[in-house]
PDB file of N, CA and C in Angstrom:
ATOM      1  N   UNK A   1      72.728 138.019  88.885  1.00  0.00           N
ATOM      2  CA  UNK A   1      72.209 137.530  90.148  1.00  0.00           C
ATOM      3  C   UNK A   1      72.937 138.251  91.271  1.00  0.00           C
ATOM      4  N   UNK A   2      72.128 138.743  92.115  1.00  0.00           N
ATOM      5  CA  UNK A   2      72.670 139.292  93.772  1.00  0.00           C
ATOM      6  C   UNK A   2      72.398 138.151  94.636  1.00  0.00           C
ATOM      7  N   UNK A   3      73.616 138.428  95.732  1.00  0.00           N
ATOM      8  CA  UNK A   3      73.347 138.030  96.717  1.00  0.00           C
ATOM      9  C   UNK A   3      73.959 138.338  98.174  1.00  0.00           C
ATOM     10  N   UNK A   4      72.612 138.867  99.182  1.00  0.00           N
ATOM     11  CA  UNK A   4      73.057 139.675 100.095  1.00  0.00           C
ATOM     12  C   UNK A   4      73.255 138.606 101.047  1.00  0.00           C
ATOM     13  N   UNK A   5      73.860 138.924 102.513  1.00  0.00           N
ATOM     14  CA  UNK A   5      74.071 137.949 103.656  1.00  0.00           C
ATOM     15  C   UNK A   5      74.178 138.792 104.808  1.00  0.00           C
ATOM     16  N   UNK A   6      73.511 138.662 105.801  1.00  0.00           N
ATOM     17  CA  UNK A   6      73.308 138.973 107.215  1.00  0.00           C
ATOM     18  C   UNK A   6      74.240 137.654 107.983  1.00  0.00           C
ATOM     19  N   UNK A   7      74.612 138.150 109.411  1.00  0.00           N
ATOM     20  CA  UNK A   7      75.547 137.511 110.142  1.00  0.00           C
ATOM     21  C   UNK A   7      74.632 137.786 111.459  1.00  0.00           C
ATOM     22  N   UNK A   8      74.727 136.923 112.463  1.00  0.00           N
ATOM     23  CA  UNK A   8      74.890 136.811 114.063  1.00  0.00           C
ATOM     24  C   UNK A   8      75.463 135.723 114.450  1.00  0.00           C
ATOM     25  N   UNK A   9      75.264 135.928 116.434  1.00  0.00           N
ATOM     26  CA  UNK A   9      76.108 134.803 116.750  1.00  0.00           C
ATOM     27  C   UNK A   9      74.963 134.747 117.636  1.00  0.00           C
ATOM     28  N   UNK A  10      74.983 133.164 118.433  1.00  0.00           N
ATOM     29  CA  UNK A  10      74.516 133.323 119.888  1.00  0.00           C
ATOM     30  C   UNK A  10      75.625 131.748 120.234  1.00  0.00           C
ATOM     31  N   UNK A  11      75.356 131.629 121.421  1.00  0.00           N
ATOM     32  CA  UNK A  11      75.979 130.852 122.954  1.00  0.00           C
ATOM     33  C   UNK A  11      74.995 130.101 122.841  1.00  0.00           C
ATOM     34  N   UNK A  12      75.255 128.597 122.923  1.00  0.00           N
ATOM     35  CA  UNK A  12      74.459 127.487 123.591  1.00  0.00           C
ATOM     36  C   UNK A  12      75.980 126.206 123.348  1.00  0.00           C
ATOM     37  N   UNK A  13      74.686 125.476 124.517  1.00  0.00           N
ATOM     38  CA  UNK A  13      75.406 124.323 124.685  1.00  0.00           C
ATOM     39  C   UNK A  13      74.769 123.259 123.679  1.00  0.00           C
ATOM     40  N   UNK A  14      75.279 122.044 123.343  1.00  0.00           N
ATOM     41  CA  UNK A  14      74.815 120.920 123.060  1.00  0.00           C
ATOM     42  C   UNK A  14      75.607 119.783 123.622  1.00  0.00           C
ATOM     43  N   UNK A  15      75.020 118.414 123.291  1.00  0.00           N
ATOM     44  CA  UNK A  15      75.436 117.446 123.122  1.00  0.00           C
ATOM     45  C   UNK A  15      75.672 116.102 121.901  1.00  0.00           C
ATOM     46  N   UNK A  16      75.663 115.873 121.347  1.00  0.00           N
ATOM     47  CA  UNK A  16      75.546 115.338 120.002  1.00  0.00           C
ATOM     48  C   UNK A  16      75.630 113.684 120.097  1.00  0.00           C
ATOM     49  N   UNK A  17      75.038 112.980 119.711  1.00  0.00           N
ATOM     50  CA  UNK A  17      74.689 111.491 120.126  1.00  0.00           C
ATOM     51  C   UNK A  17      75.438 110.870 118.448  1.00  0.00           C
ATOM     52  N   UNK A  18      76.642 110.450 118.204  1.00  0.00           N
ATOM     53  CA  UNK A  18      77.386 110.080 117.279  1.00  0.00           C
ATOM     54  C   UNK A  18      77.464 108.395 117.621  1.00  0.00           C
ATOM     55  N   UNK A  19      76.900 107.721 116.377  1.00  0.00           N
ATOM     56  CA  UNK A  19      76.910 106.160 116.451  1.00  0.00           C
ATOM     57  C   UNK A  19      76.261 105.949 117.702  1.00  0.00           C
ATOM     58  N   UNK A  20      75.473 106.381 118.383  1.00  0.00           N
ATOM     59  CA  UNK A  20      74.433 105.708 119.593  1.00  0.00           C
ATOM     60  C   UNK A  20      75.570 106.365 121.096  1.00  0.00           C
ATOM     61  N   UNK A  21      76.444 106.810 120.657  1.00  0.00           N
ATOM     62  CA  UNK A  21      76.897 107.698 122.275  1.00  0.00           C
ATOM     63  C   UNK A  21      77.023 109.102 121.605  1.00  0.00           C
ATOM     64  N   UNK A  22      76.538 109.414 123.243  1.00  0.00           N
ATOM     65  CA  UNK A  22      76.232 110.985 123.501  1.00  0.00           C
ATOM     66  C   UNK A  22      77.535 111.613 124.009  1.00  0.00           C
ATOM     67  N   UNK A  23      77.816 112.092 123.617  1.00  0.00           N
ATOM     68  CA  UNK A  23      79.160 113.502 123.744  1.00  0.00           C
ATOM     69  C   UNK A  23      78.860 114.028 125.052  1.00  0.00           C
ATOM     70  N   UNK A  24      79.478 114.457 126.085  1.00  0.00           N
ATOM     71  CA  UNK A  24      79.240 114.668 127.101  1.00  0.00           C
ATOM     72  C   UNK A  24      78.892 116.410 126.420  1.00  0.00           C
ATOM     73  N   UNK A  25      77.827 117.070 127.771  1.00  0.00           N
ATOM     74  CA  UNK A  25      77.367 118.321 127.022  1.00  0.00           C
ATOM     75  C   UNK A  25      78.652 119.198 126.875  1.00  0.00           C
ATOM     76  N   UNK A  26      78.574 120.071 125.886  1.00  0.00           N
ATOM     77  CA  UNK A  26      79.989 121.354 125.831  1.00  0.00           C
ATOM     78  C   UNK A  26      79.245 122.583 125.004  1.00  0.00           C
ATOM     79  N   UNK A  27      79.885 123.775 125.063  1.00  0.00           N
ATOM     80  CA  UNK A  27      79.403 124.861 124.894  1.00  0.00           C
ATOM     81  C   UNK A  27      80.189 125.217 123.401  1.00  0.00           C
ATOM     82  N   UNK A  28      79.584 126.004 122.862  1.00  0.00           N
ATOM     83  CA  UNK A  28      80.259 126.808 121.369  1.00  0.00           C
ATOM     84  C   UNK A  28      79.508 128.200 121.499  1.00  0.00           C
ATOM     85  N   UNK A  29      79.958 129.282 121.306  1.00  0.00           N
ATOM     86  CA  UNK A  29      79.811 130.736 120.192  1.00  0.00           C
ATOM     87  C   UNK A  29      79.533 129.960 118.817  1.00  0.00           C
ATOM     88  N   UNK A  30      77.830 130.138 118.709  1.00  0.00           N
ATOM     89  CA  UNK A  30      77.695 129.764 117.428  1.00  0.00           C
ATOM     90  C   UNK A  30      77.787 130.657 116.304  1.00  0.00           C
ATOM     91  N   UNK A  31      78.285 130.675 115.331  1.00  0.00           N
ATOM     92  CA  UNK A  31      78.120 131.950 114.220  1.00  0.00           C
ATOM     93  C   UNK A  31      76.769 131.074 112.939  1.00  0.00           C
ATOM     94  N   UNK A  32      75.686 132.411 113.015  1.00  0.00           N
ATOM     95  CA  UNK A  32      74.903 132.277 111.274  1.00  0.00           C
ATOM     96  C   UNK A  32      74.947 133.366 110.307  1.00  0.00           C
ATOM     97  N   UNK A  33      75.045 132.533 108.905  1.00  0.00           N
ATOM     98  CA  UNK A  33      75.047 133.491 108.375  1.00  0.00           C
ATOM     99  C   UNK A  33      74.105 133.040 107.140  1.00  0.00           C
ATOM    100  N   UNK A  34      73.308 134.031 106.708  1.00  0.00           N
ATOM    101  CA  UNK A  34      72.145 133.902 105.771  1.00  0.00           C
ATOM    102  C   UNK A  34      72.033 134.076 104.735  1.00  0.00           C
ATOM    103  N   UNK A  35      72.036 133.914 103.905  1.00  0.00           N
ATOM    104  CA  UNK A  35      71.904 134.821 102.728  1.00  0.00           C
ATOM    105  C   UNK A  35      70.761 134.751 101.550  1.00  0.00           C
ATOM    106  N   UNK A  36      70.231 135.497 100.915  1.00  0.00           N
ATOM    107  CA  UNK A  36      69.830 135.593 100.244  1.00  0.00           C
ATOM    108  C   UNK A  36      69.846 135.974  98.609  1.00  0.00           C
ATOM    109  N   UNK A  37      69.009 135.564  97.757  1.00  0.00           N
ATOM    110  CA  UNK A  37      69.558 136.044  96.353  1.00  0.00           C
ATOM    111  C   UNK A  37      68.485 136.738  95.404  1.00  0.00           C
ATOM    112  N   UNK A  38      68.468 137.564  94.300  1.00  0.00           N
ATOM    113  CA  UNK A  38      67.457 137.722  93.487  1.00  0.00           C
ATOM    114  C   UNK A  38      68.420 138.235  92.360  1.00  0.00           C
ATOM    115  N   UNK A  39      67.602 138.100  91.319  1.00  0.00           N
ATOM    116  CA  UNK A  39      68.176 138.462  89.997  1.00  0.00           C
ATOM    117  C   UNK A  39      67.795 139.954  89.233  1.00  0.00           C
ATOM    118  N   UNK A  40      67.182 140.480  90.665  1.00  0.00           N
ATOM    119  CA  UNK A  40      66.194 141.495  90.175  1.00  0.00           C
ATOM    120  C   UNK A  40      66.201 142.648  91.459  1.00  0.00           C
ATOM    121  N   UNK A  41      66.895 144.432  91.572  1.00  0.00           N
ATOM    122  CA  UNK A  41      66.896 144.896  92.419  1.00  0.00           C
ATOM    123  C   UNK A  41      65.400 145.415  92.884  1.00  0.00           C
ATOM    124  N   UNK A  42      65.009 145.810  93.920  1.00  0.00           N
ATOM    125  CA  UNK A  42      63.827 146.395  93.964  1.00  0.00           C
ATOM    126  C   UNK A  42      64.036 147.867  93.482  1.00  0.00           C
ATOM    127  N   UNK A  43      62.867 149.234  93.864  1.00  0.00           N
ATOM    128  CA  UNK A  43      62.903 150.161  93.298  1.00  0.00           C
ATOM    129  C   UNK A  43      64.130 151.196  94.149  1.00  0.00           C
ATOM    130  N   UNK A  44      64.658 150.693  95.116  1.00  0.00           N
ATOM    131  CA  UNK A  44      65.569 151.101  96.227  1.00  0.00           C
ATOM    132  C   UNK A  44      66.895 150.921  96.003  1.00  0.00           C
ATOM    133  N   UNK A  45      66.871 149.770  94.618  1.00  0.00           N
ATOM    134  CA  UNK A  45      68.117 149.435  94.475  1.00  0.00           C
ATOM    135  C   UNK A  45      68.745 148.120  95.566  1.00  0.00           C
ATOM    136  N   UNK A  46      67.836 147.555  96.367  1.00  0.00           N
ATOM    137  CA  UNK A  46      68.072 146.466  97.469  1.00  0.00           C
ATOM    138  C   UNK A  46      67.356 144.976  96.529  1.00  0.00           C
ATOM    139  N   UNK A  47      68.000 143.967  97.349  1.00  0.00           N
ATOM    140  CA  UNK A  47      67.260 142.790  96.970  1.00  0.00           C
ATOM    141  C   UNK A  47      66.475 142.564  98.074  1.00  0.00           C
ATOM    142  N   UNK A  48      66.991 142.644  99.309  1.00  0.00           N
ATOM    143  CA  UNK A  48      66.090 142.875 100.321  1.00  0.00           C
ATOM    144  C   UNK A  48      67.003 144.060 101.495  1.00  0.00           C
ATOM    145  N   UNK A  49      66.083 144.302 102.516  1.00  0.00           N
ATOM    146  CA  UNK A  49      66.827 145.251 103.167  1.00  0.00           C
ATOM    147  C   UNK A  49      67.612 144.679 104.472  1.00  0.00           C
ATOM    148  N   UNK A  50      68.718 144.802 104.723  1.00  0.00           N
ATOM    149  CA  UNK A  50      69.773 144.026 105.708  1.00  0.00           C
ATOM    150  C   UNK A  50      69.252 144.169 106.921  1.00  0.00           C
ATOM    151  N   UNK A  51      68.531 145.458 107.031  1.00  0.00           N
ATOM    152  CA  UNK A  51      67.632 145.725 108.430  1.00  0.00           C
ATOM    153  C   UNK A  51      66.774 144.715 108.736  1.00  0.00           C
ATOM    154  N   UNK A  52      65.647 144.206 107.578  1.00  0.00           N
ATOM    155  CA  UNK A  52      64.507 143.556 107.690  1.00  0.00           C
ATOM    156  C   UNK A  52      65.041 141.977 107.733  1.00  0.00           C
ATOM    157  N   UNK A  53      66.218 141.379 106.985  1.00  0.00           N
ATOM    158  CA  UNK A  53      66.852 140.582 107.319  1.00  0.00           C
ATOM    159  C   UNK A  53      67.287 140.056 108.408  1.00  0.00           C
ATOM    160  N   UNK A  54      68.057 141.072 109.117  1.00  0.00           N
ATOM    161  CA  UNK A  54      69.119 140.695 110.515  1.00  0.00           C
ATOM    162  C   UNK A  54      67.810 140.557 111.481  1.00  0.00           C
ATOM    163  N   UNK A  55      66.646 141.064 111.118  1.00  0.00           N
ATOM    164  CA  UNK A  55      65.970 141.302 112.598  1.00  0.00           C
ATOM    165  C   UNK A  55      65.121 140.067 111.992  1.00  0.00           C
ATOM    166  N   UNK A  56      64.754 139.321 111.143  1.00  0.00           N
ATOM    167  CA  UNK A  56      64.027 138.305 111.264  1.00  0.00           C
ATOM    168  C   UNK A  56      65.024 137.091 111.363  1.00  0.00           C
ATOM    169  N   UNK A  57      66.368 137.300 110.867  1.00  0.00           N
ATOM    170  CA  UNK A  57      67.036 136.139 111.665  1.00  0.00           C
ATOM    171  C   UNK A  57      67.388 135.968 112.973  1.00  0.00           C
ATOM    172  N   UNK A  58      67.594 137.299 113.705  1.00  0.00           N
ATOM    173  CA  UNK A  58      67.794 137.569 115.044  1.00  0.00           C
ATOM    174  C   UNK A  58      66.538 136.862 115.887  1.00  0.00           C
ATOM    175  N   UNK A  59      65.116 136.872 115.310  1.00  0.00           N
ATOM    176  CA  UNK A  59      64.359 136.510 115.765  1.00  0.00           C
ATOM    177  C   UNK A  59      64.356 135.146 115.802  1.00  0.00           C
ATOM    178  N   UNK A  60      64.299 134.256 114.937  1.00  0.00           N
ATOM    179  CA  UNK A  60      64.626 132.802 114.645  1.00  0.00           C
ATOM    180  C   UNK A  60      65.798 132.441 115.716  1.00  0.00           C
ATOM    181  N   UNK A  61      66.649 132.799 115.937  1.00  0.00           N
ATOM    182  CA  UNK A  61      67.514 132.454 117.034  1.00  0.00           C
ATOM    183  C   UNK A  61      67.425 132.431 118.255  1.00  0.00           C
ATOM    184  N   UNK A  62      66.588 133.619 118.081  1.00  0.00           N
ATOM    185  CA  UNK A  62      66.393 133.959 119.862  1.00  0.00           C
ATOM    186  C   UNK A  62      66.252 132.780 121.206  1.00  0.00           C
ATOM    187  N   UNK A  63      65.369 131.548 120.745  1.00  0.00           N
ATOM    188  CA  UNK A  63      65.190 130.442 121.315  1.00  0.00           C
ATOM    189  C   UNK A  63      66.807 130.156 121.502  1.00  0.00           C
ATOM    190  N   UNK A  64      67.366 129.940 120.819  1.00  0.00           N
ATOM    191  CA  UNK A  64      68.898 129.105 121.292  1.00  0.00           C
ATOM    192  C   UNK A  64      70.178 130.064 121.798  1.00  0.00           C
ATOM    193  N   UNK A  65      69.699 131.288 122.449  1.00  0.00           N
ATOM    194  CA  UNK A  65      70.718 132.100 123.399  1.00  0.00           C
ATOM    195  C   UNK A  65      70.851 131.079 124.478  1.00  0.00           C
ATOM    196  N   UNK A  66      72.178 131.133 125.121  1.00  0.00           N
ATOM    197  CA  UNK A  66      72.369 130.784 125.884  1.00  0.00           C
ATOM    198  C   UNK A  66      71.424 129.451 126.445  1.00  0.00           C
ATOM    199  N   UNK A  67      71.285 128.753 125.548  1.00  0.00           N
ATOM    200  CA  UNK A  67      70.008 127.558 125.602  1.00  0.00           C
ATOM    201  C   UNK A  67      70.840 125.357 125.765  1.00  0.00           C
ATOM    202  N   UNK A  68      70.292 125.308 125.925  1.00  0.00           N
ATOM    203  CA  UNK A  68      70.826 123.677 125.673  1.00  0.00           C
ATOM    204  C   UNK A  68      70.309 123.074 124.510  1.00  0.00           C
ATOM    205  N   UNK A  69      70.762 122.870 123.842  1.00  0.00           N
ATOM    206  CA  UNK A  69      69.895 122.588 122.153  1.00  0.00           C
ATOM    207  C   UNK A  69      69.145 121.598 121.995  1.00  0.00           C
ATOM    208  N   UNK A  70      70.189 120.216 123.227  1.00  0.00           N
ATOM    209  CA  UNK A  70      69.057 118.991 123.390  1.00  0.00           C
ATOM    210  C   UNK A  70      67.604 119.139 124.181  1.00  0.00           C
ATOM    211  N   UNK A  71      67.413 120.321 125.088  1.00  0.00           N
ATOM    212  CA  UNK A  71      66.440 120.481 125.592  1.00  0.00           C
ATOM    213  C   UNK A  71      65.465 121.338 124.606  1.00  0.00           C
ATOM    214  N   UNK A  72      65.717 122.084 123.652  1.00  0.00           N
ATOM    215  CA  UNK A  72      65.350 123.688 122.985  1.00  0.00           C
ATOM    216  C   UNK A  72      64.123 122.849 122.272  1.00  0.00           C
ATOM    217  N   UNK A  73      62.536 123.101 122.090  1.00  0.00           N
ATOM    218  CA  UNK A  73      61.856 122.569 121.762  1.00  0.00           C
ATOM    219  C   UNK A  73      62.131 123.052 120.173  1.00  0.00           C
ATOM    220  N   UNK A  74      62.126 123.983 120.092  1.00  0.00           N
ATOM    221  CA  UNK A  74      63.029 124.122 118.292  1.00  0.00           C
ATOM    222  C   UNK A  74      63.564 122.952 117.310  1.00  0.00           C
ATOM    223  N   UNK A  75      64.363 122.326 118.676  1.00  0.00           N
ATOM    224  CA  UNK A  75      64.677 121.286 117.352  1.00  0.00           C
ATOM    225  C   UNK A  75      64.246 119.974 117.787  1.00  0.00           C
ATOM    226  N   UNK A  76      62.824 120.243 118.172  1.00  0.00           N
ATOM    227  CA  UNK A  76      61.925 118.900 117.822  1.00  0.00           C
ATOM    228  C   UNK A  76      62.421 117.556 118.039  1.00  0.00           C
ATOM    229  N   UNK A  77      63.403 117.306 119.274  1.00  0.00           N
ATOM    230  CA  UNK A  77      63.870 116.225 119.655  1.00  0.00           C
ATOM    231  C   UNK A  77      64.822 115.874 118.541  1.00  0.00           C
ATOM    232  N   UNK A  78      65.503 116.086 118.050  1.00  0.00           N
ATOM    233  CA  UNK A  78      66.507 115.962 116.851  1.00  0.00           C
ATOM    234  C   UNK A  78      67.734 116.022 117.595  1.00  0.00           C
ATOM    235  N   UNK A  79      68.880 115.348 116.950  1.00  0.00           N
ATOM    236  CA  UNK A  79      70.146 115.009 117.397  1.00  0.00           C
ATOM    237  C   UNK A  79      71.003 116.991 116.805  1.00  0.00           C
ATOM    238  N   UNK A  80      70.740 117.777 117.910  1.00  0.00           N
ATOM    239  CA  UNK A  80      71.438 119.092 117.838  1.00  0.00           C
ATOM    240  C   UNK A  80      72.813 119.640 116.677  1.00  0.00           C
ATOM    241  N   UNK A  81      72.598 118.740 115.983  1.00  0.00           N
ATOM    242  CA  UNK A  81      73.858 119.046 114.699  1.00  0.00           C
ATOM    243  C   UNK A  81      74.006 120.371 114.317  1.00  0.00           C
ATOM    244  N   UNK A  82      74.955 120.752 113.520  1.00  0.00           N
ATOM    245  CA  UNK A  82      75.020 122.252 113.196  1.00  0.00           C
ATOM    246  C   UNK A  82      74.289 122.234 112.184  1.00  0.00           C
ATOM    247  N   UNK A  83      74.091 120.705 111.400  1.00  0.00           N
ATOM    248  CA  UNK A  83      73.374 120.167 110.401  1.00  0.00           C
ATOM    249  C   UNK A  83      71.621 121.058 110.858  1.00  0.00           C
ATOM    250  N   UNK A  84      71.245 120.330 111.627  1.00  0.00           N
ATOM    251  CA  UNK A  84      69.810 120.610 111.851  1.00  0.00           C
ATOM    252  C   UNK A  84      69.691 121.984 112.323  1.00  0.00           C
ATOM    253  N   UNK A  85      70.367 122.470 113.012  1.00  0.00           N
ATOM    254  CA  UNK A  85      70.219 123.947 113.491  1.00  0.00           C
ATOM    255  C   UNK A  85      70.188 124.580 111.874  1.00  0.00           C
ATOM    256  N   UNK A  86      71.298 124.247 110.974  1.00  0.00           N
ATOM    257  CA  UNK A  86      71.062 125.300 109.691  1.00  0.00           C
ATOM    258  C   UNK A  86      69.729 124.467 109.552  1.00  0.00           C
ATOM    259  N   UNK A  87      68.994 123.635 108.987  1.00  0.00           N
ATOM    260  CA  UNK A  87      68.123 123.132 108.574  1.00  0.00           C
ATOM    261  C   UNK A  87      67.063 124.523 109.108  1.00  0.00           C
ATOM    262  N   UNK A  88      66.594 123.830 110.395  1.00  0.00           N
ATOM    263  CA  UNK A  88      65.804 124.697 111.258  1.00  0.00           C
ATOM    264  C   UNK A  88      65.773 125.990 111.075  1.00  0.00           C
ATOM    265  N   UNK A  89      67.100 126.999 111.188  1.00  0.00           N
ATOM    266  CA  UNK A  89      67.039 128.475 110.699  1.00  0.00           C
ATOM    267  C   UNK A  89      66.691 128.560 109.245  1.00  0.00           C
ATOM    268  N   UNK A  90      66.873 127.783 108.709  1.00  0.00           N
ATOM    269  CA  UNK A  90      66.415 127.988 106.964  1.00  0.00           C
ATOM    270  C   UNK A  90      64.960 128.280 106.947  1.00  0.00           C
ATOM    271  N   UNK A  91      64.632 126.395 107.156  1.00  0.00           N
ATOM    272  CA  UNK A  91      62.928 126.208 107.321  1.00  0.00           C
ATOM    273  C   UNK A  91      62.198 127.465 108.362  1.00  0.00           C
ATOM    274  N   UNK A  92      62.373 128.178 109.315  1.00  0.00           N
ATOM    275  CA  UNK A  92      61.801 129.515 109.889  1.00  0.00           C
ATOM    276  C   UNK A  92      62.030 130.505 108.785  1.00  0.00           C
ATOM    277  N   UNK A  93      63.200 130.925 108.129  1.00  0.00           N
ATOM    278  CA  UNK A  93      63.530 132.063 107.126  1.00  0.00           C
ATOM    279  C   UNK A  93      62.867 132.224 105.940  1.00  0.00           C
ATOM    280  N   UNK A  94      62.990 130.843 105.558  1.00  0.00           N
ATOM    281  CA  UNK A  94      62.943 130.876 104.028  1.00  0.00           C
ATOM    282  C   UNK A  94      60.829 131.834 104.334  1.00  0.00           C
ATOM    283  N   UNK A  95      59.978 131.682 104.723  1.00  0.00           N
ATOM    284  CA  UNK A  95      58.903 132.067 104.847  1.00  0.00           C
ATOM    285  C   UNK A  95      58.474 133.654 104.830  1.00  0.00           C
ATOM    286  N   UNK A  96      59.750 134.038 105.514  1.00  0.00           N
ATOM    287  CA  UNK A  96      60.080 134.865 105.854  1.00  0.00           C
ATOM    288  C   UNK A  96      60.792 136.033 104.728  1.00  0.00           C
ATOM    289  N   UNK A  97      61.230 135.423 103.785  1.00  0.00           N
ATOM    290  CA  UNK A  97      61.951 136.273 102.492  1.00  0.00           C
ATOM    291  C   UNK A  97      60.923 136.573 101.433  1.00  0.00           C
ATOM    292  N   UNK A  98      60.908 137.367 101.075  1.00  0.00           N
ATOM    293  CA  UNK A  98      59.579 138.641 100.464  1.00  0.00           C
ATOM    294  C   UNK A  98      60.386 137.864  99.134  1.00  0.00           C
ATOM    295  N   UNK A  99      59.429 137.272  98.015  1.00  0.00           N
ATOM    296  CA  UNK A  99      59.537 137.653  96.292  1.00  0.00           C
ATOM    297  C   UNK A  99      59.669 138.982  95.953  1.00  0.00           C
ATOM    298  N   UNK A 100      60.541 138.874  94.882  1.00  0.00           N
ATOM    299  CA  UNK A 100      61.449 137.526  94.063  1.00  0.00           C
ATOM    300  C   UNK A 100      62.125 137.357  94.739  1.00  0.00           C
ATOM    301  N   UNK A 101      63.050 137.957  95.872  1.00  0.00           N
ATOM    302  CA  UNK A 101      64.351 137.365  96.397  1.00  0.00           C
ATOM    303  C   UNK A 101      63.859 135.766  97.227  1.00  0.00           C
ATOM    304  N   UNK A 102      64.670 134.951  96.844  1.00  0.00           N
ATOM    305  CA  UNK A 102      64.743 134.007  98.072  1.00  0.00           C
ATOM    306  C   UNK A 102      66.180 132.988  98.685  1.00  0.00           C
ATOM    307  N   UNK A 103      65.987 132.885  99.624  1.00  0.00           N
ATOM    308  CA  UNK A 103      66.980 132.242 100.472  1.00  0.00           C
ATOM    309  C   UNK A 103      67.582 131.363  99.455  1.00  0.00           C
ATOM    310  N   UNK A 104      68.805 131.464  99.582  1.00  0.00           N
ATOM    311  CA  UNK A 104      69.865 130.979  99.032  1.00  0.00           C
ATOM    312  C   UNK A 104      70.890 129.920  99.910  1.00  0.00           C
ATOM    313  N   UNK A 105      71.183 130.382 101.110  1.00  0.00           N
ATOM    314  CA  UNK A 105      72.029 129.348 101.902  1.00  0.00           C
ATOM    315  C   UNK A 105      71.803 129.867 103.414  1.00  0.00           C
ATOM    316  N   UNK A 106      71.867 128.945 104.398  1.00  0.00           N
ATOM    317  CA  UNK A 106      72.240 129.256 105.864  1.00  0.00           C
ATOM    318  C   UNK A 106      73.364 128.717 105.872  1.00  0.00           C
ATOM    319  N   UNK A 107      74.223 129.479 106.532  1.00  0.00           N
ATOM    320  CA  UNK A 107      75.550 128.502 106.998  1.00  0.00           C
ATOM    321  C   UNK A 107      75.680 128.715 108.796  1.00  0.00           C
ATOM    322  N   UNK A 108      75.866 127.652 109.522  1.00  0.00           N
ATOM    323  CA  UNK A 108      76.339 127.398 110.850  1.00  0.00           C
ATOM    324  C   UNK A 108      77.804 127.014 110.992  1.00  0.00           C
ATOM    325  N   UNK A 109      78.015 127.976 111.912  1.00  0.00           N
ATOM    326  CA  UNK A 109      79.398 127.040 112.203  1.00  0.00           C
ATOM    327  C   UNK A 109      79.434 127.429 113.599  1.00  0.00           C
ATOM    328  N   UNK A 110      80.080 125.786 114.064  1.00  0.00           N
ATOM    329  CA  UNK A 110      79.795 125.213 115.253  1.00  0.00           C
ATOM    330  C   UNK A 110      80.904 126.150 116.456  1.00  0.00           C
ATOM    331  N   UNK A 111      82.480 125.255 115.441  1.00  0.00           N
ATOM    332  CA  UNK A 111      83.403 125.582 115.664  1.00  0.00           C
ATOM    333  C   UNK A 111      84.708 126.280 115.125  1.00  0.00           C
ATOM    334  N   UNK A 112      85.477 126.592 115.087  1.00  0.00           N
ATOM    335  CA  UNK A 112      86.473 127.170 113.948  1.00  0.00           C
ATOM    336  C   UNK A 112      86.934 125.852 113.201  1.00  0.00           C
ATOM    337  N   UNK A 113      86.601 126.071 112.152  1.00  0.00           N
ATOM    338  CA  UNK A 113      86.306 125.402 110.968  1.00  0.00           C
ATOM    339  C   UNK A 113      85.515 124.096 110.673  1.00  0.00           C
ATOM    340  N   UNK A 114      84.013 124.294 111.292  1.00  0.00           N
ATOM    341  CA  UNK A 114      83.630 123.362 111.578  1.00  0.00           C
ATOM    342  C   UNK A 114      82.059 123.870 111.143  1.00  0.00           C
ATOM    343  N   UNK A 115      82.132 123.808 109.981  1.00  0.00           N
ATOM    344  CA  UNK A 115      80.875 124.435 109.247  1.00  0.00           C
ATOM    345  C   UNK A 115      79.796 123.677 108.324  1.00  0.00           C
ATOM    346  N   UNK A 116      78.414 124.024 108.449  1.00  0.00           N
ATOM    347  CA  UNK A 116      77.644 122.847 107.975  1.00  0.00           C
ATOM    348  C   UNK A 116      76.404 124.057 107.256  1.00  0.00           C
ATOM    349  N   UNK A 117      76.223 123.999 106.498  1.00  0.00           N
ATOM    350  CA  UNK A 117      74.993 124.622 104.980  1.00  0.00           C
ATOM    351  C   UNK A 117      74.229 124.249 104.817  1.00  0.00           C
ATOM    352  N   UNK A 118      73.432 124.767 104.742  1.00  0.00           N
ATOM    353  CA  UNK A 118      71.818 124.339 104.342  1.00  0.00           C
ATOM    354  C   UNK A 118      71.779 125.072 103.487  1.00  0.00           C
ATOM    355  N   UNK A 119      71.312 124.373 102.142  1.00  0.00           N
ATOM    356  CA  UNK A 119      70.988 124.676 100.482  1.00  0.00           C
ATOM    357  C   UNK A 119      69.620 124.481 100.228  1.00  0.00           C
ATOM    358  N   UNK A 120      68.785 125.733 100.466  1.00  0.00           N
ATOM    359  CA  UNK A 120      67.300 124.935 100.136  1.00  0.00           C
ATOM    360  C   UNK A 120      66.787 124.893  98.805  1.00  0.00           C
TER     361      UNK A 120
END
């Protein structure tokens, strides 16, 4: 089994509503990272290509540059977790990954050491 992983970052703010109070808003450098797996190289010797990767996750993000996450229609009125953001970048990706390879994990992290996975 392979498994490749693409990285970006972007800037937004959130707020996070924990037990019925809201966190006053604050900002993070978010880091994602993607990855994918197959058990099988293509004829290139790739499972998929890091090019065609980075630029369809780059795309999936684009909404939350420099964005407010509680406002970002992306996440569908949802409480802005690093939880739901991986959710969200998965559910856009996973569609997005060409057979046989497929998505294997998103990971978000919010803050330094403050990291949340999505396993689809």
């Amino acid at each position: 089994m392979f498994e490749v992983s693409v990285a970006t970052s972007f800037h937004a703010i959130h707020a996070v509503t924990i037990a019925g109070v809201e966190e006053t808003p604050h900002d993070h450098d978010w880091k994602v990272v993607a990855s994918v797996q197959g058990d099988k190289l293509d004829g290139d010797g790739l499972v998929v290509d890091f090019l065609d990767l980075q630029r369809c996750l780059e795309e999936i993000i684009a909404p939350f540059l420099h964005a407010d996450l509680n406002q970002c229609p992306e996440m569908d009125g949802q409480n802005p977790t690093a939880e739901h953001v991986a959710l969200y970048i998965a559910t856009q990706l996973q569609d997005k990954v060409k057979a046989p390879a497929t998505l294997s994990s998103v990971r978000v992290t919010e803050a330094p050491n403050c990291i949340a996975t999505y396993l689809p």
